[in-house]
N, C-alpha and C. Protein backbone atom coordinates (compact mmCIF):
# COMPACT_ATOMS: atom_id res chain seq x y z
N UNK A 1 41.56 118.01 246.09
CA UNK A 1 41.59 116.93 245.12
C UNK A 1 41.38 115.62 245.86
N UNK A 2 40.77 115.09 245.14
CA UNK A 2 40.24 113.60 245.98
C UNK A 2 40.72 112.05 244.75
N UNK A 3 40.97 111.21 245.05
CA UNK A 3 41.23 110.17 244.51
C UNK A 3 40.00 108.69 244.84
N UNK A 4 40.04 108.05 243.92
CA UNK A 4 38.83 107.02 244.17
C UNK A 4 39.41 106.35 245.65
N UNK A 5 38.73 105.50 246.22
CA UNK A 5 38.68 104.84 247.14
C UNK A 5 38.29 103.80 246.70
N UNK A 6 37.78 103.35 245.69
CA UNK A 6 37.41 101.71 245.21
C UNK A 6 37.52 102.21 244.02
N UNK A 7 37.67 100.74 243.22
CA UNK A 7 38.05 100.19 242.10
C UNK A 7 37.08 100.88 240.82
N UNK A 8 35.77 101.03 241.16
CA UNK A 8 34.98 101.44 239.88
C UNK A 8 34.58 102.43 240.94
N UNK A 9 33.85 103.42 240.15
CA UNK A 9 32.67 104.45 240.61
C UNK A 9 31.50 103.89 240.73
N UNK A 10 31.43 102.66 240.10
CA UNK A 10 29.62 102.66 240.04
C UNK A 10 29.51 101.43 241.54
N UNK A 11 28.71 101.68 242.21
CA UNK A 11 28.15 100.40 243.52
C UNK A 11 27.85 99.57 242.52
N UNK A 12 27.44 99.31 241.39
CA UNK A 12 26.56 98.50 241.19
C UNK A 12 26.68 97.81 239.61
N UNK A 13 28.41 97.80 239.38
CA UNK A 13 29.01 97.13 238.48
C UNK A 13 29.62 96.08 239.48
N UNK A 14 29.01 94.60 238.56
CA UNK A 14 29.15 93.14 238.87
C UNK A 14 30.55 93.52 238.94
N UNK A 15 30.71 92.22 240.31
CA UNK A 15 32.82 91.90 240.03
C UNK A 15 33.08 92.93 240.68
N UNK A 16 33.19 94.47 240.63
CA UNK A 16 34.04 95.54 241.43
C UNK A 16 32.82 96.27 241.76
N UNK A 17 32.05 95.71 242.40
CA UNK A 17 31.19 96.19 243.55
C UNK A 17 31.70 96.95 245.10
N UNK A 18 32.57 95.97 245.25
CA UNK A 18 32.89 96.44 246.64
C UNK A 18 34.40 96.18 246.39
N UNK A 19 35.29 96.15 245.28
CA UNK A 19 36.69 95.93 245.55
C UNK A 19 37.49 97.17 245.86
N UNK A 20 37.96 97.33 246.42
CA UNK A 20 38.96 98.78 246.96
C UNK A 20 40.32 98.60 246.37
N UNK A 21 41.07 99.77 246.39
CA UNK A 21 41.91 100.04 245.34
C UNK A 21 43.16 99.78 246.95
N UNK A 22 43.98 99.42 247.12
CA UNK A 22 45.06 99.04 247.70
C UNK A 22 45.63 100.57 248.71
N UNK A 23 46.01 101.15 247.33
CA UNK A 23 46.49 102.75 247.93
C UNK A 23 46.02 103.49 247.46
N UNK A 24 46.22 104.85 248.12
CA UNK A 24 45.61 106.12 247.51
C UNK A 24 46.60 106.22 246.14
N UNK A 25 45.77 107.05 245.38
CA UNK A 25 46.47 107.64 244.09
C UNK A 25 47.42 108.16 244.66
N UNK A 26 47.04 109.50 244.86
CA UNK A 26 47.73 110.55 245.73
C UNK A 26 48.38 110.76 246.37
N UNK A 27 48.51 110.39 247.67
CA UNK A 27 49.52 110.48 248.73
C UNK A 27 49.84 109.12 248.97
N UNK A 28 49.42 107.59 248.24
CA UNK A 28 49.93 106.59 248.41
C UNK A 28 49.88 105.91 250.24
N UNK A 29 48.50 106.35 250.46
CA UNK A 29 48.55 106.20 252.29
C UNK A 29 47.77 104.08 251.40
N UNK A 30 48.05 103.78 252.43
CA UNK A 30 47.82 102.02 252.54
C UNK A 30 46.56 102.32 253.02
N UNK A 31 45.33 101.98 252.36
CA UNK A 31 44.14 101.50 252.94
C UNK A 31 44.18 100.46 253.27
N UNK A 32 44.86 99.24 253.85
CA UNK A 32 44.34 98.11 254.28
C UNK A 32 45.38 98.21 255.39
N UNK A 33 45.75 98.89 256.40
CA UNK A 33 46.08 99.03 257.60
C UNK A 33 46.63 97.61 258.18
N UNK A 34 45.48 96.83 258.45
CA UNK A 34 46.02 95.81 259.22
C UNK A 34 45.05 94.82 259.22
N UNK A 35 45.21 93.83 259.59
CA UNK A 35 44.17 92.99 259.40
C UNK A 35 42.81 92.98 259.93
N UNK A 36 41.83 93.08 259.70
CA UNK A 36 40.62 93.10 260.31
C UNK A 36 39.99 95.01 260.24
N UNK A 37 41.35 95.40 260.18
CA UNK A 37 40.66 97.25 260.01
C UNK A 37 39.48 97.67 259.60
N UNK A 38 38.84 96.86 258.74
CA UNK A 38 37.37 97.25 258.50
C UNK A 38 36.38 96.57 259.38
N UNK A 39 36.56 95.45 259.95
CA UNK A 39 35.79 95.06 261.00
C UNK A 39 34.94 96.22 261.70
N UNK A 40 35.10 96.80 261.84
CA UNK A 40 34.42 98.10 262.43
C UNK A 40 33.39 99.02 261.78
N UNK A 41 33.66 98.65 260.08
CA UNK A 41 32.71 99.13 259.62
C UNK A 41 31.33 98.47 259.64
N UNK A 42 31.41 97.07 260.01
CA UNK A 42 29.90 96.47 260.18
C UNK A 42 29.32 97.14 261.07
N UNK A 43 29.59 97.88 261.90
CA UNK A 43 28.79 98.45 262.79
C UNK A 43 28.45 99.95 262.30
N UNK A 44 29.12 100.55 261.68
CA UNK A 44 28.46 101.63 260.96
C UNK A 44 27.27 101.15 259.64
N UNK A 45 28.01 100.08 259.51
CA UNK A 45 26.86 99.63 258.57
C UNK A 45 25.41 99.43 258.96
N UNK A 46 25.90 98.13 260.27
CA UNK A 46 24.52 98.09 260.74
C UNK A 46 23.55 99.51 261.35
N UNK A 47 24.29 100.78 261.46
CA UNK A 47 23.75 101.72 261.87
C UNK A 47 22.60 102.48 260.21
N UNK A 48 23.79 102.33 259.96
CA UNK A 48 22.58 102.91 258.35
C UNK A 48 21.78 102.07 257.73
N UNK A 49 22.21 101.23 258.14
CA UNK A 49 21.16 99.94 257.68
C UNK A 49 19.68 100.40 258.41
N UNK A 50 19.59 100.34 259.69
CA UNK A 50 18.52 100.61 260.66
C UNK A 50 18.04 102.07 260.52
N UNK A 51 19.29 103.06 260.12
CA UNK A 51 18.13 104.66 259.74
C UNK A 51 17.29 104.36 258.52
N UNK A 52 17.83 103.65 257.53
CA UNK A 52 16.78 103.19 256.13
C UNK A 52 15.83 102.84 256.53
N UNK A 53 16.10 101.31 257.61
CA UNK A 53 15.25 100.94 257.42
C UNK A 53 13.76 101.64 258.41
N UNK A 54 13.91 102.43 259.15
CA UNK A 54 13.10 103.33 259.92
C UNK A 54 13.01 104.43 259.27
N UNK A 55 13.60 105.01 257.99
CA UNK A 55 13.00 106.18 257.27
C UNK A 55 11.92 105.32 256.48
N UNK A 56 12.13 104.68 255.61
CA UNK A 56 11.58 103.66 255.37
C UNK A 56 10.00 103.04 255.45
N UNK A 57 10.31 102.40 256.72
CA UNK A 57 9.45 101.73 257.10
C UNK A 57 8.22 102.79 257.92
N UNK A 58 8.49 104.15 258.52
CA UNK A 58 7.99 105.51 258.97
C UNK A 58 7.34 106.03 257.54
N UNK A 59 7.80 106.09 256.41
CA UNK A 59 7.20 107.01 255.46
C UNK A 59 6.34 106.23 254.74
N UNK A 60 6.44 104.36 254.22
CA UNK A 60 5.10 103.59 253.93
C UNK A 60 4.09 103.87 254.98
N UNK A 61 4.77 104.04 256.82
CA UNK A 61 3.37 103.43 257.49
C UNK A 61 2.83 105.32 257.19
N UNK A 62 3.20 106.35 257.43
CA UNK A 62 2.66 107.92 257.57
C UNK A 62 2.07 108.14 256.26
N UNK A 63 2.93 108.30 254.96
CA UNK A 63 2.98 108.14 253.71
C UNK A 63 1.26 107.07 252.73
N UNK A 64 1.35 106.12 253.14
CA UNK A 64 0.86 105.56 252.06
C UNK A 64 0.03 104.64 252.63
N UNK A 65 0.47 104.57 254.27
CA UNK A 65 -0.86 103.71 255.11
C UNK A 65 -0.57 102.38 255.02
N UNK A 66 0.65 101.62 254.39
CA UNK A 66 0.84 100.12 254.40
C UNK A 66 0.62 99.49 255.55
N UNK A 67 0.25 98.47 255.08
CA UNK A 67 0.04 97.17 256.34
C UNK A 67 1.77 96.99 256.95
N UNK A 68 1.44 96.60 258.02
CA UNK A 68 2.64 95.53 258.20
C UNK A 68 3.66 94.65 257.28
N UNK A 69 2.96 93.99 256.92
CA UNK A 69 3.74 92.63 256.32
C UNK A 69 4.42 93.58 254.55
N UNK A 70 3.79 94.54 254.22
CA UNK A 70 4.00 95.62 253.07
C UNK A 70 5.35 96.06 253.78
N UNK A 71 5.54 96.87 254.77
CA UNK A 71 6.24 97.51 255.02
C UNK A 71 7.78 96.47 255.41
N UNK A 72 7.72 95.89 255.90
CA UNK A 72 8.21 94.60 256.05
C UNK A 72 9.03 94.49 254.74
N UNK A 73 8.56 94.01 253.91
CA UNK A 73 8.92 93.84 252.14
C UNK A 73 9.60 95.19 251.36
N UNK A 74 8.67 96.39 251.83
CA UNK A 74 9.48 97.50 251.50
C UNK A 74 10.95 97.66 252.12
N UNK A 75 10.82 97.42 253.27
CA UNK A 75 12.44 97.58 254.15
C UNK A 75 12.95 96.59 253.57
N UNK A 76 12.61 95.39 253.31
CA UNK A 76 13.74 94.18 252.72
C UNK A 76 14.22 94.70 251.50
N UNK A 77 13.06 95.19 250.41
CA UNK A 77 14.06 95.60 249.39
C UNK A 77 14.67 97.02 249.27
N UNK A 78 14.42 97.48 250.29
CA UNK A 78 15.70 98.80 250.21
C UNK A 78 16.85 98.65 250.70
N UNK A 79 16.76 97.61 251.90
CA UNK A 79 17.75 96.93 252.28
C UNK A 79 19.05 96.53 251.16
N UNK A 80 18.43 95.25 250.45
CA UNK A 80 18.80 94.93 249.29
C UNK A 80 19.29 95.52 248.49
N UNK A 81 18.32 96.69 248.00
CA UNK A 81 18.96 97.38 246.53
C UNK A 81 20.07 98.30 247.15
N UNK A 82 20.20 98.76 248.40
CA UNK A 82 21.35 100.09 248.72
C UNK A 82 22.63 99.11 249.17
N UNK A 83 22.65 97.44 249.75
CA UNK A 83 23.30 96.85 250.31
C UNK A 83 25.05 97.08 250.04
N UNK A 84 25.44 97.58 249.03
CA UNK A 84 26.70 97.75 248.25
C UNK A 84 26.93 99.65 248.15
N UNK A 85 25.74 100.06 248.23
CA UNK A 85 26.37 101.50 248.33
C UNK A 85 26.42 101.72 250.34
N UNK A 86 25.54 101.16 250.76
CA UNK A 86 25.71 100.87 252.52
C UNK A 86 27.38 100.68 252.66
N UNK A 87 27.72 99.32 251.90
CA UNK A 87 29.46 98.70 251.96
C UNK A 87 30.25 100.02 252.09
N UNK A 88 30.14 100.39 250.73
CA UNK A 88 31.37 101.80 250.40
C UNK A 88 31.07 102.69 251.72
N UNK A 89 29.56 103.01 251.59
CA UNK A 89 29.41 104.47 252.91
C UNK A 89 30.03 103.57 253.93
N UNK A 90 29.87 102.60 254.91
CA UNK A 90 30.35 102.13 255.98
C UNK A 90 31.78 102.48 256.26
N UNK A 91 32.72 101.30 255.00
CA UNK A 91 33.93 101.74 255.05
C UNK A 91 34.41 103.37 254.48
N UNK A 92 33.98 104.11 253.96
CA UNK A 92 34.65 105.39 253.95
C UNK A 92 34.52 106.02 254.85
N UNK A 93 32.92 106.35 255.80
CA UNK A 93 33.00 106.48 256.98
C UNK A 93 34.17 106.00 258.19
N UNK A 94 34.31 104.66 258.22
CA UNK A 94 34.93 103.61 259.22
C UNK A 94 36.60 104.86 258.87
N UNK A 95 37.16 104.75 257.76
CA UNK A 95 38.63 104.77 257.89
C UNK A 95 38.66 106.51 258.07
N UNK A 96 37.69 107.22 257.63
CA UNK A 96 37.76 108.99 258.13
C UNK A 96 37.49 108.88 259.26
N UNK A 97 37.44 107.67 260.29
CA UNK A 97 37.18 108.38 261.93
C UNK A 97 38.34 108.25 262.05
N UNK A 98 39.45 107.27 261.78
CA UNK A 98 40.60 106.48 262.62
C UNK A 98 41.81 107.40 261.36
N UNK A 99 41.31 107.40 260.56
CA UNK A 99 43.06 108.50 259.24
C UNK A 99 42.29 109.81 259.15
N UNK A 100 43.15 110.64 259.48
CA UNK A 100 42.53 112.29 259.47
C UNK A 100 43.48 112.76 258.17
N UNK A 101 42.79 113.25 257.67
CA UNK A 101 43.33 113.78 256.35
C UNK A 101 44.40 114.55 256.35
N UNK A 102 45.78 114.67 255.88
CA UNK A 102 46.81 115.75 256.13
C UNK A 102 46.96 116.29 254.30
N UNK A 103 46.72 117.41 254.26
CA UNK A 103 47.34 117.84 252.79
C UNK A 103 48.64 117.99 252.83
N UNK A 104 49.48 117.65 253.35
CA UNK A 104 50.80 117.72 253.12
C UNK A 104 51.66 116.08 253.27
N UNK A 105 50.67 115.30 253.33
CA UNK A 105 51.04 113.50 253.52
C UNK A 105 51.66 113.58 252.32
N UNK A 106 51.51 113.64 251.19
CA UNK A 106 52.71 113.54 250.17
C UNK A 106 53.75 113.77 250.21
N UNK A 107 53.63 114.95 250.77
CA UNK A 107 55.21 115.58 250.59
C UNK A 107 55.82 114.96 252.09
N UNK A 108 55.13 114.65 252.82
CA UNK A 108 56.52 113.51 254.01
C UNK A 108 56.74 112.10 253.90
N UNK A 109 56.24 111.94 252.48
CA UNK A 109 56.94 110.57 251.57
C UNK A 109 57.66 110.68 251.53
């Protein structure tokens, strides 16, 4: 059983785009650790940011033969349109390296 990790399901409802829910439903573990705890996800971010944008920018130039300055524009707006589902993947990634899941964290509440 899994519980949300942010506020809405959808990336891409205005306002709770990227707001996270405080605690788990469930086992009530504190997602906001400590100050700066997600700091770390910019760098997973910037990592998926750069596979997009090289799947991307590889399948206009193999794919469809774009120029430069095309491909360029294609990576900006994929960039763009995934920028908020990138957020969520970063941080859910970021906090499953550092909190390992216990099915029994409830019950040593």
């Amino acid at each position: 059983m899994s519980a949300p990790f942010f506020e809405s399901g959808n990336p891409f409802k205005p306002g709770k785009m990227i707001v996270m829910k405080q605690k788990c439903d469930i086992c009530g573990l504190d997602y906001s650790h400590e100050p700066g705890f997600y700091l770390g996800a910019m760098y997973v971010s910037y990592v998926l940011a750069v596979a997009l944008a090289l799947v991307t920018g590889l399948l206009m130039y193999y794919l469809f033969q774009a120029s430069f300055n095309l491909i360029l524009i294609g990576i900006s707006c994929m960039i763009v349109l995934t920028s908020t589902v990138n957020f969520r993947l970063a941080r859910l990634i970021w906090i499953n390296i550092w909190i390992k899941y216990d099915p029994k964290w409830s019950a040593k509440k």
